[in-house]
Protein backbone atom coordinates (compact mmCIF):
# COMPACT_ATOMS: atom_id res chain seq x y z
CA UNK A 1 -70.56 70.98 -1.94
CA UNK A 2 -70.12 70.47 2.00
CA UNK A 3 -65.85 69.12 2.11
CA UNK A 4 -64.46 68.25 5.00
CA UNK A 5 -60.93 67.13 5.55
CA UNK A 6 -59.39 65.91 8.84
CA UNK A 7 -55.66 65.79 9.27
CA UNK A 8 -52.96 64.84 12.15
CA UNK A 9 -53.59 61.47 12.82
CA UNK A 10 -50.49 59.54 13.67
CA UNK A 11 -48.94 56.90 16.20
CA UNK A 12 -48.30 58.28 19.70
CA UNK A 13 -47.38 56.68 22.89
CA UNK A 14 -49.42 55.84 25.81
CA UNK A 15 -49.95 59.66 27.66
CA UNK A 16 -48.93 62.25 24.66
CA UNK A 17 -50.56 64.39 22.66
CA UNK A 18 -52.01 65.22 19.82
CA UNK A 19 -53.91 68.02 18.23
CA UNK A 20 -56.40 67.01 15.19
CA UNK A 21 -57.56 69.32 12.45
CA UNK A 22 -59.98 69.88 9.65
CA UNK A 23 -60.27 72.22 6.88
CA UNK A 24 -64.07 73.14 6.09
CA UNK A 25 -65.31 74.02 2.66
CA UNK A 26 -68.62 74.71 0.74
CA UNK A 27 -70.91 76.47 3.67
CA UNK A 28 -70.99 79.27 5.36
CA UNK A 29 -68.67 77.41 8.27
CA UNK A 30 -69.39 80.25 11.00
CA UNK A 31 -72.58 80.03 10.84
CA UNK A 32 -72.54 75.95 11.99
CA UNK A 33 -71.77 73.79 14.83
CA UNK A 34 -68.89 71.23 14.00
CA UNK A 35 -68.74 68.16 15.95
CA UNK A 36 -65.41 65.27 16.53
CA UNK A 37 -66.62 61.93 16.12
CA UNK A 38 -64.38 58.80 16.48
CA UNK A 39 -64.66 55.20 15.48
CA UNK A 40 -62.98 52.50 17.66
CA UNK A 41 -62.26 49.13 15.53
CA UNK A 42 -65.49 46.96 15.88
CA UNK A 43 -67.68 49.69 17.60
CA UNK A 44 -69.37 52.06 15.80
CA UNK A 45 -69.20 55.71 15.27
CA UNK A 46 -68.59 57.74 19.19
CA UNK A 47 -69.46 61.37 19.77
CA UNK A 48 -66.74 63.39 20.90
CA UNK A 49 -66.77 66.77 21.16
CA UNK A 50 -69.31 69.76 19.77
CA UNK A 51 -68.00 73.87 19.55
CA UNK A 52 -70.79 76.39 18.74
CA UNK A 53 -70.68 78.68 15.62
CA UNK A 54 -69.30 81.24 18.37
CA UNK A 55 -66.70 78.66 19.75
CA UNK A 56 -68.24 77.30 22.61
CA UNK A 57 -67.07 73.95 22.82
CA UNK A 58 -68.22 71.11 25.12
CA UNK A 59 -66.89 67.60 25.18
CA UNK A 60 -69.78 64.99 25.48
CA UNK A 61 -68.02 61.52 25.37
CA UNK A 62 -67.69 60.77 29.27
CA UNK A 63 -64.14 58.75 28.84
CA UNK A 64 -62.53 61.83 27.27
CA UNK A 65 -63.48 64.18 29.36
CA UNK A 66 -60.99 66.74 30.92
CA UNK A 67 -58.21 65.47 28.12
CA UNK A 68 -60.27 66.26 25.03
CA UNK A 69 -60.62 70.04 23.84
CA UNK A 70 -62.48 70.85 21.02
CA UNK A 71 -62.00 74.75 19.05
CA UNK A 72 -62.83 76.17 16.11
CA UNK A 73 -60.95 79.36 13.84
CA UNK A 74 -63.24 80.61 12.16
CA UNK A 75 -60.97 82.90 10.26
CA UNK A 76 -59.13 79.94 9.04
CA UNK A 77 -62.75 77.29 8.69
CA UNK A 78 -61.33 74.59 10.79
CA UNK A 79 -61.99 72.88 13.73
CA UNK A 80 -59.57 71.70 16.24
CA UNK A 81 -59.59 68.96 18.99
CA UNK A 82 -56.47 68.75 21.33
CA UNK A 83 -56.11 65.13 22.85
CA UNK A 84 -54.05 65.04 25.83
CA UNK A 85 -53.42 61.62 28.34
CA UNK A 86 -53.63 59.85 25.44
CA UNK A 87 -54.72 55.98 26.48
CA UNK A 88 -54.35 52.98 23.81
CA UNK A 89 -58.29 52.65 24.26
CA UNK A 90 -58.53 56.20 21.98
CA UNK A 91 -57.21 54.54 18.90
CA UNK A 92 -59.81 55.45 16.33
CA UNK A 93 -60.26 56.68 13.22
CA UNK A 94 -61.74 60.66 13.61
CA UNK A 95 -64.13 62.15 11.79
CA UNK A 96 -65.08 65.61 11.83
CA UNK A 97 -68.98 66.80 10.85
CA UNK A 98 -71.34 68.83 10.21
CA UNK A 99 -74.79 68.83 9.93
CA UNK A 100 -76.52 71.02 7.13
CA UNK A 101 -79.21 71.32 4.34
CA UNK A 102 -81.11 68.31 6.34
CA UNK A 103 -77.80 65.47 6.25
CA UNK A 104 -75.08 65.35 8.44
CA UNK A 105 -71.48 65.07 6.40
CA UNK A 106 -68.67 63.01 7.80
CA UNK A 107 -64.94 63.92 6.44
CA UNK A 108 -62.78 60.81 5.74
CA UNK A 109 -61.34 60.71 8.79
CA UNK A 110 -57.99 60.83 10.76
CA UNK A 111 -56.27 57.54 12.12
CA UNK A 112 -55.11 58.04 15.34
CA UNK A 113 -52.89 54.75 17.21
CA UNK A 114 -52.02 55.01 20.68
CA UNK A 115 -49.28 52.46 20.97
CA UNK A 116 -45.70 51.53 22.48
C-alpha cells in the first residue's frame, strides 16, 4: 500500500532554512508526480510545490515563491522541498502526496515552527 513519510520538521528562526523530506513506498514512485502541501493552524490544507516523474519541479503557492524548491531522487524514492527566508507565517504542518489508483494519499506530515 501507497506510504508516505515526511521528515525534518523542526523550530527555526525567522529567515533560516530548512530542507523537508519524504520516503515513498508501495508504487512505482518514478513513474508519479509528488506534490508539498502545508497546513497553516485554522486554514486548511495549501498547495505548495509539484516535481514531475522526470524532476521538473514548479512551486505554485504565490507567497513561497522564489524561497521554496521542490526535488525529487528517484534513486532514493523521496521528495525534497528546500525552504529558504523562512517567515513565522510558514509555520505549518507538511504533507507530502501523491495521487494514484483514483485517491490522492497524504503522509502524516512534518511540523515546521518559524519562531524566535
Amino acid at each position: 500500500q501507497v506510504q508516505l513519510v515526511e521528515s525534518g520538521g523542526s523550530l527555526v528562526q525567522p529567515g533560516g532554512s530548512l530542507t523537508l523530506s519524504c520516503a515513498a513506498s508501495g508504487f512505482t514512485f518514478r513513474y508519479y508526480e509528488m506534490y508539498w502541501y502545508r497546513q497553516r493552524a485554522g486554514n486548511e490544507r495549501e498547495y505548495v510545490a509539484i516535481v514531475s516523474d522526470s524532476g521538473i519541479g514548479t512551486t505554485t503557492l504565490e507567497s513561497v515563491k522564489g524561497r521554496f524548491t521542490i526535488s525529487r531522487d528517484n534513486a532514493k524514492n523521496e521528495i525534497y522541498l528546500q525552504m529558504n527566508s523562512l517567515k513565522p507565517d510558514d509555520t505549518a504542518v507538511y504533507y507530502c502526496s501523491v495521487y494514484s489508483e483514483g485517491r490522492r494519499y497524504f503522509g502524516k506530515g512534518t511540523l515546521v515552527t518559524v519562531s524566535c
